[in-house]
N, C-alpha and C. Protein backbone atom coordinates (compact mmCIF):
# COMPACT_ATOMS: atom_id res chain seq x y z
N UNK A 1 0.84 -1.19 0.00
CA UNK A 1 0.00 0.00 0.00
C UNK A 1 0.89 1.24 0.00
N UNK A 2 0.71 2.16 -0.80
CA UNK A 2 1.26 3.36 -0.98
C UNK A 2 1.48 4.30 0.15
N UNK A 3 2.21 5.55 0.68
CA UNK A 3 1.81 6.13 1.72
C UNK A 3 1.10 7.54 1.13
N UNK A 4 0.36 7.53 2.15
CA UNK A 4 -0.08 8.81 1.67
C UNK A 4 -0.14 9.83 1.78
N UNK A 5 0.66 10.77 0.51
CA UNK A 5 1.18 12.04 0.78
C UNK A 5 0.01 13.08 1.23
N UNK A 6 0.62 13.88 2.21
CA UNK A 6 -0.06 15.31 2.72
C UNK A 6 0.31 16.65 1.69
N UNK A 7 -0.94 17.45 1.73
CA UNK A 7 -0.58 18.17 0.88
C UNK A 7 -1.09 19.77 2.32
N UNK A 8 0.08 19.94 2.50
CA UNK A 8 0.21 21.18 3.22
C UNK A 8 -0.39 22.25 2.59
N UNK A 9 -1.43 23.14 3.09
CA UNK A 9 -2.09 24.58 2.41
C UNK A 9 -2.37 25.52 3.48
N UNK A 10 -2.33 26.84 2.83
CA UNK A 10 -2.15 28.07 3.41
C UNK A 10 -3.90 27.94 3.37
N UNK A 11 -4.49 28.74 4.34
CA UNK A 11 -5.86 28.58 4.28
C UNK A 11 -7.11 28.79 2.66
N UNK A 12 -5.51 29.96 2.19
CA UNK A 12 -6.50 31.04 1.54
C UNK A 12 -6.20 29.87 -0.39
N UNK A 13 -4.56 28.87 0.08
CA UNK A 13 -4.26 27.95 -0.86
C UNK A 13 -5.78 26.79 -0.89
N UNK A 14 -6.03 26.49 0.17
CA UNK A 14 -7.23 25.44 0.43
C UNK A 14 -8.63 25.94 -0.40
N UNK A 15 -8.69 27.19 0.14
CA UNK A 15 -9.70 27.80 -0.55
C UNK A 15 -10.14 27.67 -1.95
N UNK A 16 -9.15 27.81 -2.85
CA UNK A 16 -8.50 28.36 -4.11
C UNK A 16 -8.51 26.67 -4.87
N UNK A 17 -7.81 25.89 -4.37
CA UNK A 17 -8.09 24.64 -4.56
C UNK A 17 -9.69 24.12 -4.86
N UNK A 18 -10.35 24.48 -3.73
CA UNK A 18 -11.80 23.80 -3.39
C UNK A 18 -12.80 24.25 -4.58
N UNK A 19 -12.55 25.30 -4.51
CA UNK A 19 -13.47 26.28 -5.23
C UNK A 19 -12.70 26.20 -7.04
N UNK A 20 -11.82 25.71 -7.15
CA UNK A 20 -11.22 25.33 -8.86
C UNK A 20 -12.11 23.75 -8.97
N UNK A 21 -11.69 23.30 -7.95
CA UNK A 21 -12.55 21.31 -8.12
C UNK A 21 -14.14 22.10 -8.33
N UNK A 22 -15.15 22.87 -7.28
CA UNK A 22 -16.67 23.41 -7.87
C UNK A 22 -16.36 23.62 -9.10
N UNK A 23 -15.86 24.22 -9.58
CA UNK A 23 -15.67 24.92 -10.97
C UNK A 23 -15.94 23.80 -12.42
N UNK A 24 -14.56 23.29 -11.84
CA UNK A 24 -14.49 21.67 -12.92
C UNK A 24 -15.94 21.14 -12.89
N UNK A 25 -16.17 20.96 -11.54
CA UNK A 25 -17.24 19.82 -11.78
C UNK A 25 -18.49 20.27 -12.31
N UNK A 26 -19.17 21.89 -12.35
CA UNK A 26 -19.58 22.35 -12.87
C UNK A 26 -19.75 22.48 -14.08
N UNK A 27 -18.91 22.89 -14.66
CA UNK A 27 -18.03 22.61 -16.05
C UNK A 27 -18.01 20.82 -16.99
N UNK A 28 -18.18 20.00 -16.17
CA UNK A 28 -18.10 18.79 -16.28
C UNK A 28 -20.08 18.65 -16.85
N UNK A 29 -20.86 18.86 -15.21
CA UNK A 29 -21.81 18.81 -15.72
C UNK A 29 -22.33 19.66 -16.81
N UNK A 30 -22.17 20.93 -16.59
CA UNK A 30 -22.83 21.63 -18.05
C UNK A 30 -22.80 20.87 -19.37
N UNK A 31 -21.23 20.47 -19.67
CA UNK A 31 -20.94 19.43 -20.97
C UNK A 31 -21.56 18.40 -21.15
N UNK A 32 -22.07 17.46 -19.98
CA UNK A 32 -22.66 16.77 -20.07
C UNK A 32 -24.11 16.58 -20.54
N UNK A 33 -24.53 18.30 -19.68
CA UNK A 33 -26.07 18.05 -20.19
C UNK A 33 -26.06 18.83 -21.58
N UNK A 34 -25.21 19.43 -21.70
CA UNK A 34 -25.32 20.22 -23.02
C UNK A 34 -25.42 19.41 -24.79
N UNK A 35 -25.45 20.10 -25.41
CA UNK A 35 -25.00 19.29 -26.63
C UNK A 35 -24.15 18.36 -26.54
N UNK A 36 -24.37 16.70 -26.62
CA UNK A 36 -23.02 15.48 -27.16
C UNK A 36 -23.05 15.57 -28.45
N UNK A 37 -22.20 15.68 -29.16
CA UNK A 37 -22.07 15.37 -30.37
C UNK A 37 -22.51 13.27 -30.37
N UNK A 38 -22.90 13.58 -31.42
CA UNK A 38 -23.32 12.25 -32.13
C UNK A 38 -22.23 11.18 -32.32
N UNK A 39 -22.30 9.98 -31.53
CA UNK A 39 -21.51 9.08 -31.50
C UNK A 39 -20.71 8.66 -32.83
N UNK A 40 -21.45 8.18 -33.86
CA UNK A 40 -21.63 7.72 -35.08
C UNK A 40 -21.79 8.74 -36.25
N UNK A 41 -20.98 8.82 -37.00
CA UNK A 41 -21.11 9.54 -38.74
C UNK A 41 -20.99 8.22 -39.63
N UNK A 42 -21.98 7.94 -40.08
CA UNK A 42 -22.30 6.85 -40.78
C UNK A 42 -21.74 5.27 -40.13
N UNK A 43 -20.41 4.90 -40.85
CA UNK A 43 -20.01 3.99 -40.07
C UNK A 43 -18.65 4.09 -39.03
N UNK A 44 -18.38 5.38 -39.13
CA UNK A 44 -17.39 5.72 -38.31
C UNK A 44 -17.44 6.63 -37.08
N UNK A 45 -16.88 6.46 -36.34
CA UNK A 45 -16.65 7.23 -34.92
C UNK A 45 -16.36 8.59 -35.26
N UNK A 46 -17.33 9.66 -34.88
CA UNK A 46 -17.38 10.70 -34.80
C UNK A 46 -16.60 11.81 -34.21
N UNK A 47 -15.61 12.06 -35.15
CA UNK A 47 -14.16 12.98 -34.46
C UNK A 47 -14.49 14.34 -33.12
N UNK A 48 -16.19 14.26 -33.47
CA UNK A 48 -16.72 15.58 -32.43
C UNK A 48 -16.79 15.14 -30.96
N UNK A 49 -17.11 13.69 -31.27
CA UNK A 49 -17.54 12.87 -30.32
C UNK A 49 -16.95 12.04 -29.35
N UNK A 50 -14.89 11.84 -30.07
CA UNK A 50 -14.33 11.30 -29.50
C UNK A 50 -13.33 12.79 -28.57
N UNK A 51 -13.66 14.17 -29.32
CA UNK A 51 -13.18 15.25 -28.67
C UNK A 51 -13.93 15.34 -27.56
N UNK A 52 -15.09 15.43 -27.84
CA UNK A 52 -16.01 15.37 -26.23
C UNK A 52 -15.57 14.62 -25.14
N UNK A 53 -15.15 13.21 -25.38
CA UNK A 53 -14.80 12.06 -24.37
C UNK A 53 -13.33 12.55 -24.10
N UNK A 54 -12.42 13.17 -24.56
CA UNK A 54 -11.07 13.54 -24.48
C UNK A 54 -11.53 14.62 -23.48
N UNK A 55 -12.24 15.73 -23.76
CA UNK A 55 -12.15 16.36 -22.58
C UNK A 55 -12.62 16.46 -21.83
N UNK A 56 -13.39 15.14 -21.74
CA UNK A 56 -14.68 14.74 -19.79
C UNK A 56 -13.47 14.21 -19.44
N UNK A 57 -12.62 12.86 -19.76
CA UNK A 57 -11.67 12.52 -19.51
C UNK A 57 -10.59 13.54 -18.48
N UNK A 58 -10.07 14.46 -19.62
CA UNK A 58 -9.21 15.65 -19.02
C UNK A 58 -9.39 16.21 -18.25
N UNK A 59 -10.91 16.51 -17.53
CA UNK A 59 -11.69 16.69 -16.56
C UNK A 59 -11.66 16.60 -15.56
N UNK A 60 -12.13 14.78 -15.67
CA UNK A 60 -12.26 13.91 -14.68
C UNK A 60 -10.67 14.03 -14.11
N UNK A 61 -9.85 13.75 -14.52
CA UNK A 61 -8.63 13.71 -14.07
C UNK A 61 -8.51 14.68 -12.81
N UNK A 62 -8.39 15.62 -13.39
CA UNK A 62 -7.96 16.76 -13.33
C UNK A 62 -9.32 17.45 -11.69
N UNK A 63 -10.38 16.93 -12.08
CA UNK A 63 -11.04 16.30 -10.82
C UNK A 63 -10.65 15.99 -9.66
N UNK A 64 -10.42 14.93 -10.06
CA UNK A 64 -9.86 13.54 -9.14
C UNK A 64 -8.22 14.18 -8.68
N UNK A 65 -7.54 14.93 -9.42
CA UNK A 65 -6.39 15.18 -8.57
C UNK A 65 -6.75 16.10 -7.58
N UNK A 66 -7.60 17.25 -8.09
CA UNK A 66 -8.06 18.27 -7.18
C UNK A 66 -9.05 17.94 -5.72
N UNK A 67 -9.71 16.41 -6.19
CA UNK A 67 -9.89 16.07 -4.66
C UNK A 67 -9.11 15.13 -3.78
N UNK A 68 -7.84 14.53 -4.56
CA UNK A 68 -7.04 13.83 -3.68
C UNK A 68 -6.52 15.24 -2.54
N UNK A 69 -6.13 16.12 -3.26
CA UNK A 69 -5.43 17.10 -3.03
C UNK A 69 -6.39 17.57 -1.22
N UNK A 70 -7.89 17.80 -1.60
CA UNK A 70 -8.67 18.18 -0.87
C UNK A 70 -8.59 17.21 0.23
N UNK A 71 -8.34 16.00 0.22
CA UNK A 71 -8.86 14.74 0.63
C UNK A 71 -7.62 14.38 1.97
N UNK A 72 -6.24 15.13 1.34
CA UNK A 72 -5.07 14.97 1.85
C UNK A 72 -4.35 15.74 2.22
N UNK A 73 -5.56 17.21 2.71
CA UNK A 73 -4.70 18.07 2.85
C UNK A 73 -4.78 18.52 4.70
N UNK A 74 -3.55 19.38 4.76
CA UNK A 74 -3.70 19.91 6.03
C UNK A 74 -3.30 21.38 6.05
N UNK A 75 -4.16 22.13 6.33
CA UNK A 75 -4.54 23.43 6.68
C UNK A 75 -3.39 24.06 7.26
N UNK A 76 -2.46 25.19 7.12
CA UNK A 76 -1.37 25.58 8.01
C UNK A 76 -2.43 27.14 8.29
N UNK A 77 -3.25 26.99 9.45
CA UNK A 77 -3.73 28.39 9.72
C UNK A 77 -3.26 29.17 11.15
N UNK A 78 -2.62 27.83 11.72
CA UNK A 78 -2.05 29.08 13.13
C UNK A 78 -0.30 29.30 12.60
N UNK A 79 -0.09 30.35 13.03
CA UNK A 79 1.46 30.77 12.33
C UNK A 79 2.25 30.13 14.01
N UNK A 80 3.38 29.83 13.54
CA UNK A 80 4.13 28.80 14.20
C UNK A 80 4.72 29.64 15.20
N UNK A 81 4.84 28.69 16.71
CA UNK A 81 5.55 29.55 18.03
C UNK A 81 6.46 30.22 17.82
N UNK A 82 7.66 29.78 17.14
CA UNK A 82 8.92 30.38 17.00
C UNK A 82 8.42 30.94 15.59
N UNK A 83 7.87 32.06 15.35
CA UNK A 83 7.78 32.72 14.45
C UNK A 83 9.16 33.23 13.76
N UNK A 84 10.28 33.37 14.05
CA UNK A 84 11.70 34.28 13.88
C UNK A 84 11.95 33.02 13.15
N UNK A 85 11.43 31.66 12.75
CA UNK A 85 12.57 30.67 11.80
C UNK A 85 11.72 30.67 10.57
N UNK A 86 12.06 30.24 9.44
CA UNK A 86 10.92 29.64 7.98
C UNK A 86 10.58 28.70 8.29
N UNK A 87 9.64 28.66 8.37
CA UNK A 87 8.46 27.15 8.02
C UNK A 87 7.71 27.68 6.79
N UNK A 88 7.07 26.61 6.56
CA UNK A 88 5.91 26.99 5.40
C UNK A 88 4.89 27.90 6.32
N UNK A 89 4.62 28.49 5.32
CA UNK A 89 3.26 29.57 5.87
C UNK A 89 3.83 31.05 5.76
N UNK A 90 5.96 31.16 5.60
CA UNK A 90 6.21 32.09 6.09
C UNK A 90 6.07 33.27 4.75
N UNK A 91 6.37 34.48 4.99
CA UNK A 91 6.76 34.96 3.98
C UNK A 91 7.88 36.18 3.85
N UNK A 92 8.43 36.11 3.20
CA UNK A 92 9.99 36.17 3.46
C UNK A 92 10.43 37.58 2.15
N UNK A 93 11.26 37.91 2.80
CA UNK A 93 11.94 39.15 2.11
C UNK A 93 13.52 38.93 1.99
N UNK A 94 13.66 38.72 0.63
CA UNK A 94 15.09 38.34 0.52
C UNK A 94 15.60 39.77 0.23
N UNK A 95 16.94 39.87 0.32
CA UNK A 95 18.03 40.75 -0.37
C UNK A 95 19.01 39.84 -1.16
N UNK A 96 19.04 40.71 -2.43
CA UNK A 96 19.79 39.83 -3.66
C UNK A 96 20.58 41.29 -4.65
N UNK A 97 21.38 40.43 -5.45
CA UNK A 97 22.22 41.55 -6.12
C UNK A 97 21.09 42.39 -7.10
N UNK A 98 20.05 42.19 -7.04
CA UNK A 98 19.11 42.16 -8.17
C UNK A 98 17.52 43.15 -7.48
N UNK A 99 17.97 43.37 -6.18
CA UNK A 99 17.36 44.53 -4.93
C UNK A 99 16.46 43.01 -3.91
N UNK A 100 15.23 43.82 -3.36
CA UNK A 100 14.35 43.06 -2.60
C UNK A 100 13.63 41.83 -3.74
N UNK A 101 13.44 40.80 -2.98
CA UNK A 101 12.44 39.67 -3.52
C UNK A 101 11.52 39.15 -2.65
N UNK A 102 10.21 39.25 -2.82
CA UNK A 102 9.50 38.98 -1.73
C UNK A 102 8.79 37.43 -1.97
N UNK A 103 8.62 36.34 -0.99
CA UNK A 103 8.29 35.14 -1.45
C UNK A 103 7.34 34.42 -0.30
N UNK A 104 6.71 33.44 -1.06
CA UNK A 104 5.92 32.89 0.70
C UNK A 104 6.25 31.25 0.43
N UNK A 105 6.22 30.65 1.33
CA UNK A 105 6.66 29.27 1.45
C UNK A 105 5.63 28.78 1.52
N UNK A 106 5.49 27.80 0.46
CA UNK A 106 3.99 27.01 0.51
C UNK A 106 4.13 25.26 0.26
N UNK A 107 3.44 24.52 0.22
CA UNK A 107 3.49 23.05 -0.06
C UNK A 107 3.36 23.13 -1.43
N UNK A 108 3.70 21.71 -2.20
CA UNK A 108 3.73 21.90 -3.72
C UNK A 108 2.51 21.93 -4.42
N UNK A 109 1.34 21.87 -3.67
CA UNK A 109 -0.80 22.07 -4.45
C UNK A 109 -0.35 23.55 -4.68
N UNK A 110 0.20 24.31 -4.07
CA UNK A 110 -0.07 25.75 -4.26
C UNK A 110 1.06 26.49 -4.38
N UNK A 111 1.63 25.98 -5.02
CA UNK A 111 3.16 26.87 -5.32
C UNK A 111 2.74 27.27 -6.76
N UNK A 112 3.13 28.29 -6.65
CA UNK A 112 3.20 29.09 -8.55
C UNK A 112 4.32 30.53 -8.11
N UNK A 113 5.78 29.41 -9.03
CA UNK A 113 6.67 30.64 -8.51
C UNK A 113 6.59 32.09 -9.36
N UNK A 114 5.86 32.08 -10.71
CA UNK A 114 5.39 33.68 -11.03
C UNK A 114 4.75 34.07 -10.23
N UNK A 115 4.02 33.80 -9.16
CA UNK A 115 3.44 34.67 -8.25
C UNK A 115 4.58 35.03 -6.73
N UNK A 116 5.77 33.94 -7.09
CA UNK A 116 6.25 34.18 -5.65
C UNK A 116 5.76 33.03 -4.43
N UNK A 117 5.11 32.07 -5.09
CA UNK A 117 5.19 31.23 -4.14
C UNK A 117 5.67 29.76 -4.14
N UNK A 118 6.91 29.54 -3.64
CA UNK A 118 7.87 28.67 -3.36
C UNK A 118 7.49 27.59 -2.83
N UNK A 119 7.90 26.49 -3.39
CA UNK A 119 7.44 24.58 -2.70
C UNK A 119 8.43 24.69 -1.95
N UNK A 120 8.30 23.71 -0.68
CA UNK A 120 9.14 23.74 0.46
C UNK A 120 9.72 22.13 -0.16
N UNK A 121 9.20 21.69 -0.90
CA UNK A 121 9.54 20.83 -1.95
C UNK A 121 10.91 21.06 -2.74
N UNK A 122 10.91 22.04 -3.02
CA UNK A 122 11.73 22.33 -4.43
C UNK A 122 13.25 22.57 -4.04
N UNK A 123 14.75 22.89 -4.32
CA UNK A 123 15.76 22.72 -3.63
C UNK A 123 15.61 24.08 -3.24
N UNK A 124 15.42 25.32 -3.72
CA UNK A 124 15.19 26.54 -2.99
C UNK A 124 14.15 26.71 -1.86
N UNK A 125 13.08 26.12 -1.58
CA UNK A 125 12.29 26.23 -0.70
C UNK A 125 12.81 25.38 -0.05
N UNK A 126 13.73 24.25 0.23
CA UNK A 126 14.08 23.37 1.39
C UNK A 126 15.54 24.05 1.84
N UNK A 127 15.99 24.94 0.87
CA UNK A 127 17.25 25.34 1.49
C UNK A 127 16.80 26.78 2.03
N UNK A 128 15.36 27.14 2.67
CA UNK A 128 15.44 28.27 3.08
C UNK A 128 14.88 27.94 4.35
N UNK A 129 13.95 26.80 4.87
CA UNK A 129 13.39 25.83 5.78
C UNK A 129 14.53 26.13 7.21
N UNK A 130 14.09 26.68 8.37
CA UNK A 130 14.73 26.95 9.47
C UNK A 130 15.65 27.84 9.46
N UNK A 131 15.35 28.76 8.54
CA UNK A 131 16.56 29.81 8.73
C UNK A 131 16.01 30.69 8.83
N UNK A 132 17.12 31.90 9.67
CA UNK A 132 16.58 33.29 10.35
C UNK A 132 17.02 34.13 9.81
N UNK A 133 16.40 35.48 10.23
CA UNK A 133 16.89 36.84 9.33
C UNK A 133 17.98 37.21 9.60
N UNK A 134 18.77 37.34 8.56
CA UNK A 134 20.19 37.69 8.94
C UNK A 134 21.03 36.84 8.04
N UNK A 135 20.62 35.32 7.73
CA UNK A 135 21.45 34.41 7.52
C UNK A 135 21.66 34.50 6.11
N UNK A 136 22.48 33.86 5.53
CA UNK A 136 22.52 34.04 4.12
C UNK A 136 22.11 32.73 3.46
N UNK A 137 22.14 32.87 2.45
CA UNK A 137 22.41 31.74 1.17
C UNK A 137 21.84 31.79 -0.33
N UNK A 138 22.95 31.01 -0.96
CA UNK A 138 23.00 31.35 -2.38
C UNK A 138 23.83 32.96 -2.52
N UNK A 139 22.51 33.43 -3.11
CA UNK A 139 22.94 34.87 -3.72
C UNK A 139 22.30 35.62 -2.74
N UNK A 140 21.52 35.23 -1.51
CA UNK A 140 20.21 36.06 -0.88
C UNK A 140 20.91 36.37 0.39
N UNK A 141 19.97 37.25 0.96
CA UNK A 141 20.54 37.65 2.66
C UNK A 141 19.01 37.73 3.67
N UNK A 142 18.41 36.62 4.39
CA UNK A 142 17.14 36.61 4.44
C UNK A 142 16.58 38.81 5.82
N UNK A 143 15.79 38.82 4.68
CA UNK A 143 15.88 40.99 5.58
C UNK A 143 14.31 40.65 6.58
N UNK A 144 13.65 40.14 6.38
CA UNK A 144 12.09 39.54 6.94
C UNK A 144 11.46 37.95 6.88
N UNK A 145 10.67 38.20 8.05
CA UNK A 145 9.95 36.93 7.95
C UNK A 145 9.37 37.04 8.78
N UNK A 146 7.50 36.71 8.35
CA UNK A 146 6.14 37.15 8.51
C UNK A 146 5.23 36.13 8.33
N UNK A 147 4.05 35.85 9.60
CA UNK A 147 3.07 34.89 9.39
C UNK A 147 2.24 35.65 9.53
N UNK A 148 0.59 35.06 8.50
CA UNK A 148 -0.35 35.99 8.88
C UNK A 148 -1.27 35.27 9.78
């Protein structure tokens, strides 16, 4: 039996999640009740029809990951005692040759680093994990760190 992974979320990440799976499944039913294209064009399988099943399919998937996700997740909503180290939840103000970078540490359901938010997963989000302001690494010098 497999183990089964936790998927760590910021409250407002949980949210955002929950409410994309309503969406899909919404989306799922509308298609469903809406126009199917016609199985059959004479004696062949209907190219409209096998696009339809390609994207309930793509759907469903895509579903089903969004409620494992739901299914396996754990909420990070109280900000941690020792607030002064990184954990996930934090959000952090680097100094770099390149000025300020501002970032938040999240689990990998809700990381999107164009927005700035870092997997505690990834080798940059595990090499920033317990460190305090002041400390360095890489190219960075950590200037803040903030739970809400």
């Amino acid at each position: 039996m497999r183990a089964r992974k936790i998927f760590f979320l910021t409250p407002n990440g949980y949210k955002k999640i929950k409410n994309e799976c309503e969406r899909l499944k919404k989306k799922k039913n509308a298609k469903i009740k809406g126009d199917v294209p016609a199985s059959f064009e004479s004696d062949a399988v209907s190219s409209d029809y096998l696009f339809f099943l390609e994207e309930l399919d793509l759907l469903n998937k895509k579903i089903s990951e969004l409620e494992e996700v739901i299914r396996n997740s754990k909420v990070i909503s109280a900000p941690p005692k020792r607030q002064n180290i990184i954990q996930i939840g934090a959000k952090i103000i680097l100094e770099g040759k390149k000025g300020l970078r501002k970032i938040m540490l999240v689990g990998t359901a809700e990381s999107d680093p164009s927005q700035g938010k870092i997997s505690t997963d990834s080798p940059f989000g595990k090499s920033l994990l317990g460190r305090k302001v002041g400390d360095r690494m890489e190219d960075y010098k950590i200037k803040k760190i903030a739970y809400e």
